[in-house]
C-alpha atoms as a PDB file:
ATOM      1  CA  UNK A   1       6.564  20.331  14.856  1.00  0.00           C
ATOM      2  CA  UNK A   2       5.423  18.265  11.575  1.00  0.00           C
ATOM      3  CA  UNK A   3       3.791  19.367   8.491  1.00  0.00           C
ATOM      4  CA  UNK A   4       0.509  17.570   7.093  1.00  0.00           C
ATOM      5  CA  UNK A   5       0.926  17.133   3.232  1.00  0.00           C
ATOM      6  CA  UNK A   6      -1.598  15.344   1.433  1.00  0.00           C
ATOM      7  CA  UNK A   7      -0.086  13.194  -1.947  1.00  0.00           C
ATOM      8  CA  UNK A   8      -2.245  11.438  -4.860  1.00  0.00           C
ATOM      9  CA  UNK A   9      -0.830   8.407  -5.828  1.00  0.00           C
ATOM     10  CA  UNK A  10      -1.681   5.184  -7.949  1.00  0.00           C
ATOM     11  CA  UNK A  11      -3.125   2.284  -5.839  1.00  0.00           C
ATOM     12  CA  UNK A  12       0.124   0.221  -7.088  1.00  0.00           C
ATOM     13  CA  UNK A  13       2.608   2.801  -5.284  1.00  0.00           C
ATOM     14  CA  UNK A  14       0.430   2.607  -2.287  1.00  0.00           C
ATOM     15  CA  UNK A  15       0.073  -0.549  -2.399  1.00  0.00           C
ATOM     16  CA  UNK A  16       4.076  -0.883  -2.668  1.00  0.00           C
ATOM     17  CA  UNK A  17       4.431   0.785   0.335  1.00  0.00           C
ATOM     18  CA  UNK A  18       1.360  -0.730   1.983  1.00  0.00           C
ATOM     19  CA  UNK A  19       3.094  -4.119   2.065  1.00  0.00           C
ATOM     20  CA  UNK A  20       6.632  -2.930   2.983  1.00  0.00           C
ATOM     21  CA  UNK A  21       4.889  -0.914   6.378  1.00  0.00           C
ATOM     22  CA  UNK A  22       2.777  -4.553   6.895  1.00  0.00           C
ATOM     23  CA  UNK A  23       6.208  -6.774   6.728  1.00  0.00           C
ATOM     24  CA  UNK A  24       8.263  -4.123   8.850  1.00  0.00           C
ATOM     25  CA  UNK A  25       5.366  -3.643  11.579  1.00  0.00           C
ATOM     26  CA  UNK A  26       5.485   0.175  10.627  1.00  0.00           C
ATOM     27  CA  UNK A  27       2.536   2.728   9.588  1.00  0.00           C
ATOM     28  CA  UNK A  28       2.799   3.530   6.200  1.00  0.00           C
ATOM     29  CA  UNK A  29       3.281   6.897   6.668  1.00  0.00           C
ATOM     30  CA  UNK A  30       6.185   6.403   8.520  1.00  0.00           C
ATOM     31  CA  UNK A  31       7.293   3.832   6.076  1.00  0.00           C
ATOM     32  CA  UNK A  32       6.697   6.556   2.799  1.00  0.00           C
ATOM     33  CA  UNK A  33       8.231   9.957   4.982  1.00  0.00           C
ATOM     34  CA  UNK A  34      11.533   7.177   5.937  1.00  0.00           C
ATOM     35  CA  UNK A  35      11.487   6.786   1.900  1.00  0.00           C
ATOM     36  CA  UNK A  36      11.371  10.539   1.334  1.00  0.00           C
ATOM     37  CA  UNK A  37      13.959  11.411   3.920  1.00  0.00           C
ATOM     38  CA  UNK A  38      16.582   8.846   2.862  1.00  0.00           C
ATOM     39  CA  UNK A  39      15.989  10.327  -0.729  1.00  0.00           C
ATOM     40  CA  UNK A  40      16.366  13.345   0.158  1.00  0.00           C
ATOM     41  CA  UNK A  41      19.797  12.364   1.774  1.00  0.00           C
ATOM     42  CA  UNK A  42      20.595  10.531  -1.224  1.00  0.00           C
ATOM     43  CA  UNK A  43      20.194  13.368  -3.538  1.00  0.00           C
ATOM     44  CA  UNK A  44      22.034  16.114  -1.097  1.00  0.00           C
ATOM     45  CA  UNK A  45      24.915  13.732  -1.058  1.00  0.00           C
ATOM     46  CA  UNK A  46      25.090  13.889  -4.464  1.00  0.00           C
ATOM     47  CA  UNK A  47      24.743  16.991  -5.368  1.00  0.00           C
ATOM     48  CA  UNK A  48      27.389  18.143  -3.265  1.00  0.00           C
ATOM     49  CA  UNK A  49      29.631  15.349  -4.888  1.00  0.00           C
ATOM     50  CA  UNK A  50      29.087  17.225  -8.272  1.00  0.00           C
ATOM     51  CA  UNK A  51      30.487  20.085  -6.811  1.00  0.00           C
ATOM     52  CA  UNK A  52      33.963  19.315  -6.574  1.00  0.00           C
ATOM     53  CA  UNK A  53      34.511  20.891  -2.628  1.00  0.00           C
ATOM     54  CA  UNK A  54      31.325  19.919  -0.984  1.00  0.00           C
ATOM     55  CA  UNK A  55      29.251  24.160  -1.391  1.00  0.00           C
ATOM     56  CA  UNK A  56      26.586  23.764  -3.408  1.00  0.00           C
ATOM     57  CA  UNK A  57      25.844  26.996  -6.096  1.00  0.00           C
ATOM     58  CA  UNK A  58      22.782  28.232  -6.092  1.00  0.00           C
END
């Protein structure tokens, strides 16, 4: 199952992505939701670091 979501963004961002989808041979949706994942990751992983034992508090 995937979710639709629809995003405003300047031309230069989409542009940025535009040419990193052309040079990898990639859509650039799949180029922007790989960018969004590996944030995603990125920011887990480091919340849990602040933690101390890897449970995040809510």
């Amino acid at each position: 199952m995937q979710v639709e979501v629809e995003l405003e963004l300047p031309d230069y961002v989409f542009d940025f992505y535009a040419q990193a989808a052309r040079q990898a041979g990639l859509p650039v949706r799949q180029v922007m939701a790989d960018a969004l994942f590996k944030l995603a990751g990125e920011l887990s992983l480091e919340a849990l670091s602040k933690t101390g034992n890897g449970i995040t508090r809510v």
